[in-house]
PDB file of N, CA and C in Angstrom:
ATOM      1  N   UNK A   1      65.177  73.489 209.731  1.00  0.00           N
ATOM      2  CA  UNK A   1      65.182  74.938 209.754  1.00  0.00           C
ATOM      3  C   UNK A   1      64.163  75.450 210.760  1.00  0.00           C
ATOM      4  N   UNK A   2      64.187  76.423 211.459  1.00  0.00           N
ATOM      5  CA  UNK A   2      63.573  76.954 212.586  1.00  0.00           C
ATOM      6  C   UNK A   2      62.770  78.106 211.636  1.00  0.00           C
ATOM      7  N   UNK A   3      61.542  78.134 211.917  1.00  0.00           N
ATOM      8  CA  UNK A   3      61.138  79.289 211.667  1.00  0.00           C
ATOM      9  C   UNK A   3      60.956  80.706 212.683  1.00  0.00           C
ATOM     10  N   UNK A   4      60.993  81.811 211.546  1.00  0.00           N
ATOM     11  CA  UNK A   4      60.636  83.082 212.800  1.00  0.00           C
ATOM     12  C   UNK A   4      59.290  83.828 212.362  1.00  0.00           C
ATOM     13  N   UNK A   5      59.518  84.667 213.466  1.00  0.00           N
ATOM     14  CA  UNK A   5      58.233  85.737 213.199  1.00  0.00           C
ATOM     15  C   UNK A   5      58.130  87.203 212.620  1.00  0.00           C
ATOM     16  N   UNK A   6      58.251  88.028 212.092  1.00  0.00           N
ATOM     17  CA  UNK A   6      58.442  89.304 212.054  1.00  0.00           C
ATOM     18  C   UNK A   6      57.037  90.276 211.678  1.00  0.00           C
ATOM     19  N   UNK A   7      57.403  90.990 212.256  1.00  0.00           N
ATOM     20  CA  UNK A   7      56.040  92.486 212.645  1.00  0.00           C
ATOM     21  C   UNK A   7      56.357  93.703 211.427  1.00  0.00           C
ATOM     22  N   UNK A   8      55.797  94.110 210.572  1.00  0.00           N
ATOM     23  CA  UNK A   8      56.007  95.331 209.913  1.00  0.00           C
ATOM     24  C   UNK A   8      54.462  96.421 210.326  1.00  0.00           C
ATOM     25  N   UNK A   9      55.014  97.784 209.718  1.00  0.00           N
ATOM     26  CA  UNK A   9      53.679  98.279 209.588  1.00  0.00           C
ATOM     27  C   UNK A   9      53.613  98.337 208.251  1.00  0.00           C
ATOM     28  N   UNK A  10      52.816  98.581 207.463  1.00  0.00           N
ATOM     29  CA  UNK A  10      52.345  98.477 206.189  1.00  0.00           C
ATOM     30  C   UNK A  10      51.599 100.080 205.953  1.00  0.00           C
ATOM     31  N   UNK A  11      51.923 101.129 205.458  1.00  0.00           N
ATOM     32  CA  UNK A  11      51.643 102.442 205.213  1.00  0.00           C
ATOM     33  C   UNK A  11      51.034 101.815 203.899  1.00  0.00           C
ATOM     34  N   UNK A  12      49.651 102.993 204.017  1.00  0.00           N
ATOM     35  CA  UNK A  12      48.612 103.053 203.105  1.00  0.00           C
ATOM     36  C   UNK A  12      47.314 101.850 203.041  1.00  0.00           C
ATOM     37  N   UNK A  13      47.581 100.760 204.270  1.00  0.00           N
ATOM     38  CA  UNK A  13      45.956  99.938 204.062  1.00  0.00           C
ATOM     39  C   UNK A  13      45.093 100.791 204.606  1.00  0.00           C
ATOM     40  N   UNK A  14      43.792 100.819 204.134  1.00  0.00           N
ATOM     41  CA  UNK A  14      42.605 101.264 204.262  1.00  0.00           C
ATOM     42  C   UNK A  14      41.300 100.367 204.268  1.00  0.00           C
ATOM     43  N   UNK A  15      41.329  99.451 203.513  1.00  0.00           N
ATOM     44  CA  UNK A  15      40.428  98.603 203.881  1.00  0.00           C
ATOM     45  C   UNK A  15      40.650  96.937 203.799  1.00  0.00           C
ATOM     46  N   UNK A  16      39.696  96.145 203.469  1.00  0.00           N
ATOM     47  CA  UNK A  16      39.837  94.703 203.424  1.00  0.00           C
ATOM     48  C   UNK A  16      40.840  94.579 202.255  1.00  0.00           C
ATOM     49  N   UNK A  17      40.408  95.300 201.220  1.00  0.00           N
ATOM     50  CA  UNK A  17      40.982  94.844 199.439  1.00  0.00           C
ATOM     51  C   UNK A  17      42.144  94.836 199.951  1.00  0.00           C
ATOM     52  N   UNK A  18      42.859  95.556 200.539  1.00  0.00           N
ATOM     53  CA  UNK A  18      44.445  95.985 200.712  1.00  0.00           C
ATOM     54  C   UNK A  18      44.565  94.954 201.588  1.00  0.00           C
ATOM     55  N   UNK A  19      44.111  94.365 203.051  1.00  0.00           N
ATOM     56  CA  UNK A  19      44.806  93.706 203.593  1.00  0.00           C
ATOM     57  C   UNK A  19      44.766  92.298 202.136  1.00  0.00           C
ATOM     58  N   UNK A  20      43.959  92.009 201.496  1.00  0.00           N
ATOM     59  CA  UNK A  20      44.024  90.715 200.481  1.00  0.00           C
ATOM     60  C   UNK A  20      45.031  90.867 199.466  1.00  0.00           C
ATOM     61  N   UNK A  21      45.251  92.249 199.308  1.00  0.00           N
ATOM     62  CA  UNK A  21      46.205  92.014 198.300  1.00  0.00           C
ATOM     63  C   UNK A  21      47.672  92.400 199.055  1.00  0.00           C
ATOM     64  N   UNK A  22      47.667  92.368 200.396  1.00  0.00           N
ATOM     65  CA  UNK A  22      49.278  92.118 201.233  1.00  0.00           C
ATOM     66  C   UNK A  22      49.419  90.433 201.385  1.00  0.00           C
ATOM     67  N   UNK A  23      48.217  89.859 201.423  1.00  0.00           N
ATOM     68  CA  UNK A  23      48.315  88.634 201.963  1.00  0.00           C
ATOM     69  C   UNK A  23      48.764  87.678 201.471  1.00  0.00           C
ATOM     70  N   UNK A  24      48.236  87.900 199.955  1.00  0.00           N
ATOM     71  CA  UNK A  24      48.306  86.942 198.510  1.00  0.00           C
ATOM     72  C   UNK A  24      50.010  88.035 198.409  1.00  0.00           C
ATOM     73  N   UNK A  25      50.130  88.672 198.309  1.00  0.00           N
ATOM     74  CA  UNK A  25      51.722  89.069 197.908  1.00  0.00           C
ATOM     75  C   UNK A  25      52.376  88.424 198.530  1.00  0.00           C
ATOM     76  N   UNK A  26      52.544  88.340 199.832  1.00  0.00           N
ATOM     77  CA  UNK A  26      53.940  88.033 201.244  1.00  0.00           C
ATOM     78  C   UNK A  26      53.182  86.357 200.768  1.00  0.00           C
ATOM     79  N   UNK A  27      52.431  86.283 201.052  1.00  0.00           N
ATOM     80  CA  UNK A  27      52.162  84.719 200.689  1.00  0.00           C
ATOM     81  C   UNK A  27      52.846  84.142 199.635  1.00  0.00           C
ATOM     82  N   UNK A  28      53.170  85.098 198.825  1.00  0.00           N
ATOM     83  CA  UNK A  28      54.212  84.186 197.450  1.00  0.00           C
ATOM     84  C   UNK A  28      55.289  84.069 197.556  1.00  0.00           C
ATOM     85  N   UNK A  29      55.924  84.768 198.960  1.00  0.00           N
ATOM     86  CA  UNK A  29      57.323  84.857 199.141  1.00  0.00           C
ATOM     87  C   UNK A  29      57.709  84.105 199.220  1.00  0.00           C
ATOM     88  N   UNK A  30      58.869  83.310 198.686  1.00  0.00           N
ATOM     89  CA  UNK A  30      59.389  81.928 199.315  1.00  0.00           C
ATOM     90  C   UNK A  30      60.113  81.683 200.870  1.00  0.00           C
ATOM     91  N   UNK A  31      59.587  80.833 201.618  1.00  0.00           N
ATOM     92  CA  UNK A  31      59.696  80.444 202.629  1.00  0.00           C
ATOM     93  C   UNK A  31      58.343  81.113 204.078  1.00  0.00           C
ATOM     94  N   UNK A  32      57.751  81.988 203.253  1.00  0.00           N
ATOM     95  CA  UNK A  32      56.521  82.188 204.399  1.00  0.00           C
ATOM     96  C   UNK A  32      55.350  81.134 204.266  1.00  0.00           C
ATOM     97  N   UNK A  33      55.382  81.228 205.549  1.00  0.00           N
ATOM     98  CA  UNK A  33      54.251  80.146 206.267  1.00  0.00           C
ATOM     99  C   UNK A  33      53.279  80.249 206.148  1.00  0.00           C
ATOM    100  N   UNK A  34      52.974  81.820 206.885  1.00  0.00           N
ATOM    101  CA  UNK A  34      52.063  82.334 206.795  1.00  0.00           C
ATOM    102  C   UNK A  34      51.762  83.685 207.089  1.00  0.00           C
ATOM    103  N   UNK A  35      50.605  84.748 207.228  1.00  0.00           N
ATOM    104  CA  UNK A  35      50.573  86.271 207.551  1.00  0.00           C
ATOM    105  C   UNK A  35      49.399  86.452 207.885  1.00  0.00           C
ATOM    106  N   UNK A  36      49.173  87.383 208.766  1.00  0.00           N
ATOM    107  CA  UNK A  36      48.480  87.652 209.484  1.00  0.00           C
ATOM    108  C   UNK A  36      48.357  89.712 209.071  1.00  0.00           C
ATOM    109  N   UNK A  37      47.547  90.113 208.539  1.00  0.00           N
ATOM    110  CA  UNK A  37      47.829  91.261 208.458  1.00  0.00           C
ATOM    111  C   UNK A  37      46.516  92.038 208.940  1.00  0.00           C
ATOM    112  N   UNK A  38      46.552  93.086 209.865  1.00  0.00           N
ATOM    113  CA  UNK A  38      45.518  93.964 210.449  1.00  0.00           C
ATOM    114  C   UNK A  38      45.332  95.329 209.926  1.00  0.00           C
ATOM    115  N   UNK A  39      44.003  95.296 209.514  1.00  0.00           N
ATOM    116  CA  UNK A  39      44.154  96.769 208.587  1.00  0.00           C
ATOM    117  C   UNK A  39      43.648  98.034 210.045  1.00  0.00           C
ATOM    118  N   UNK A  40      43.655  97.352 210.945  1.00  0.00           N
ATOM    119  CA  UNK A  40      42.656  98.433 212.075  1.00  0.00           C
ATOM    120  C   UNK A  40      44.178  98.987 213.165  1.00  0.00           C
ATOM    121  N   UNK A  41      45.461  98.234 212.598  1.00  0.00           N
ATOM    122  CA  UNK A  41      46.378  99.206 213.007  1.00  0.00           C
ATOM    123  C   UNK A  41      47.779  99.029 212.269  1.00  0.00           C
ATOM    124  N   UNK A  42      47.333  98.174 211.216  1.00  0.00           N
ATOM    125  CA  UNK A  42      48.589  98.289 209.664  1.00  0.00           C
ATOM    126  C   UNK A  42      49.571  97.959 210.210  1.00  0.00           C
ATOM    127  N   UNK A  43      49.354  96.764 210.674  1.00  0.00           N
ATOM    128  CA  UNK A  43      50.364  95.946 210.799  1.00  0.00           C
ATOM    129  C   UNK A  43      50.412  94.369 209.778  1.00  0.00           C
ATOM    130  N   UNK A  44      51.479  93.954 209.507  1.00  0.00           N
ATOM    131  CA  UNK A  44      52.085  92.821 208.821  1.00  0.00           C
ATOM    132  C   UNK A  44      52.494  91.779 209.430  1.00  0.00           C
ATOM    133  N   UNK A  45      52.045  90.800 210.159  1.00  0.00           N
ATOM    134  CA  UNK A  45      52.727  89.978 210.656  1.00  0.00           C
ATOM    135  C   UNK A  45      53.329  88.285 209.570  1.00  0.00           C
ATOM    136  N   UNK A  46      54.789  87.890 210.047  1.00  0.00           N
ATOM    137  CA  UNK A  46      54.681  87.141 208.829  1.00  0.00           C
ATOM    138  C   UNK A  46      55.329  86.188 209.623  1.00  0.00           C
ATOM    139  N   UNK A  47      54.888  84.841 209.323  1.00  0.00           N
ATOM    140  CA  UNK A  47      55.689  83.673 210.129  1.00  0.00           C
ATOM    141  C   UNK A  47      56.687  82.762 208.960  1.00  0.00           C
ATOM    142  N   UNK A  48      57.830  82.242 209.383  1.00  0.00           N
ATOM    143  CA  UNK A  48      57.867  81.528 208.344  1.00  0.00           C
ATOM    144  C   UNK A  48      59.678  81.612 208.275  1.00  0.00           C
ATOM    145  N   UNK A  49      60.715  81.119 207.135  1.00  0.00           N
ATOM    146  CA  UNK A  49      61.863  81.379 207.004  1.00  0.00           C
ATOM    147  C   UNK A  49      61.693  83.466 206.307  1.00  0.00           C
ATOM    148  N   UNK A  50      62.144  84.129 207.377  1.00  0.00           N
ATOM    149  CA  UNK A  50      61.999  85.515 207.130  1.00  0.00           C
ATOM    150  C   UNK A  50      62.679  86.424 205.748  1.00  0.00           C
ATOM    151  N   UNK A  51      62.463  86.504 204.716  1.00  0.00           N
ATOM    152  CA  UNK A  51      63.540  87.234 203.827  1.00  0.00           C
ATOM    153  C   UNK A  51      63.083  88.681 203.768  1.00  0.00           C
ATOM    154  N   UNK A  52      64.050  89.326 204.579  1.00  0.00           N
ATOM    155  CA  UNK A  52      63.140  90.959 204.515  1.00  0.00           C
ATOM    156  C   UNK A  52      63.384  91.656 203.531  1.00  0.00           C
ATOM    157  N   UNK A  53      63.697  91.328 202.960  1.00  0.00           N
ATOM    158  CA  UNK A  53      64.179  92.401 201.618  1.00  0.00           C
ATOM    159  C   UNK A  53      63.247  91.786 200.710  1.00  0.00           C
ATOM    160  N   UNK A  54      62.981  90.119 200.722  1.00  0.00           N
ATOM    161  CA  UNK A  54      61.668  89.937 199.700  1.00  0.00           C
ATOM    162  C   UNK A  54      60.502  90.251 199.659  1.00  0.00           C
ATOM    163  N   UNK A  55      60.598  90.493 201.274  1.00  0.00           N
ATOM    164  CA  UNK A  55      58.934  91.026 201.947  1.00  0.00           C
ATOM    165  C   UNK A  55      58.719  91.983 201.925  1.00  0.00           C
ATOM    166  N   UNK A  56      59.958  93.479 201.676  1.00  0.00           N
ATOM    167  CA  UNK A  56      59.657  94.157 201.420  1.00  0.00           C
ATOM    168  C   UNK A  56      59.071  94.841 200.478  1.00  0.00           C
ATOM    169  N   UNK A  57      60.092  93.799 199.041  1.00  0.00           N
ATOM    170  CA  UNK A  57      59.376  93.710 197.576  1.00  0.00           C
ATOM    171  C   UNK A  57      58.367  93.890 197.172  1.00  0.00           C
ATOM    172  N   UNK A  58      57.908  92.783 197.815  1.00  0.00           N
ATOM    173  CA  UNK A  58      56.572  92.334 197.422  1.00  0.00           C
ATOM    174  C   UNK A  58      55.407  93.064 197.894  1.00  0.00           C
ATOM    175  N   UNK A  59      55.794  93.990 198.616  1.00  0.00           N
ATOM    176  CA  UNK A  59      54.495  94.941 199.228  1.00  0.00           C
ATOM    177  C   UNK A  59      55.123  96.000 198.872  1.00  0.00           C
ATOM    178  N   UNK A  60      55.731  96.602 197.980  1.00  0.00           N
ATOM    179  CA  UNK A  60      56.170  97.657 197.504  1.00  0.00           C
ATOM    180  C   UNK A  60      55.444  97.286 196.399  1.00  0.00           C
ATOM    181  N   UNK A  61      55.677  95.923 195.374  1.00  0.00           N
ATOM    182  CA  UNK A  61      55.441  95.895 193.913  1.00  0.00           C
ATOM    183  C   UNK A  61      54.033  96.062 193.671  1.00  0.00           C
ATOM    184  N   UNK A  62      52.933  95.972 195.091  1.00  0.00           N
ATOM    185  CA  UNK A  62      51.704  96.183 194.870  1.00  0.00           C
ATOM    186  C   UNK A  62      51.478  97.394 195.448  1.00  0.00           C
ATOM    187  N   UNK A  63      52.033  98.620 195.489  1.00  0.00           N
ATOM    188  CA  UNK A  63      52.048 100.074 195.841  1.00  0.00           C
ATOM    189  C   UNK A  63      51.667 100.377 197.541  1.00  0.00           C
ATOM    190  N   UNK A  64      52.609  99.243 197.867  1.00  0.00           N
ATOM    191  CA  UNK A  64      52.506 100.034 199.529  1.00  0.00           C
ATOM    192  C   UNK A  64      53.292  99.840 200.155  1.00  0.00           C
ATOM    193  N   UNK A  65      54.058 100.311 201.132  1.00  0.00           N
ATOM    194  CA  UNK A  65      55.257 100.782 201.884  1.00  0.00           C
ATOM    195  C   UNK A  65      55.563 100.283 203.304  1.00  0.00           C
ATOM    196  N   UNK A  66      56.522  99.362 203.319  1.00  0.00           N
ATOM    197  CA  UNK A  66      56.767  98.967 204.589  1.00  0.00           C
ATOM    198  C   UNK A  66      57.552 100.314 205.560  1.00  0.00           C
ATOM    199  N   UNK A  67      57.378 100.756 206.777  1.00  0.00           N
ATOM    200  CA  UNK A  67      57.913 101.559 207.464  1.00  0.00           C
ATOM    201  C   UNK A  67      58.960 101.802 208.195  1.00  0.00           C
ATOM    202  N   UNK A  68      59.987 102.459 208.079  1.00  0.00           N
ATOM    203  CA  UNK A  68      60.760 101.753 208.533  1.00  0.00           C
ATOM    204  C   UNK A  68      61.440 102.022 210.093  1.00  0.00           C
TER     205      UNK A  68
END
């Protein structure tokens, strides 16, 4: 299986706590690799087999909003 990359913005980080609790979320997704998330311009980066609808989940179920 090939992995990919995908870019979100993430509406509502403000500080460190938030990028940790995007990280540990998308991190449970099945098939991510890994994430990279920047709170200094709220972005999401996620490597890995991509499921966007799980990734979206999962940063919704901890109260924050992928953009669309």
């Amino acid at each position: 299986m090939s992995t990919s990359t995908a870019t979100y913005t993430v509406v509502g980080m403000t500080c460190n706590g938030c990028v940790n609790k995007v990280t540990n979320a998308v991190t449970e997704v099945a098939g991510v690799d890994d994430v990279d998330v920047d709170v200094s311009d709220g972005t999401l980066e996620v490597f890995g087999q991509i499921d966007d609808a799980a990734i979206r989940a999962a940063v919704a179920q901890i109260g924050y909003k992928i953009a669309d």
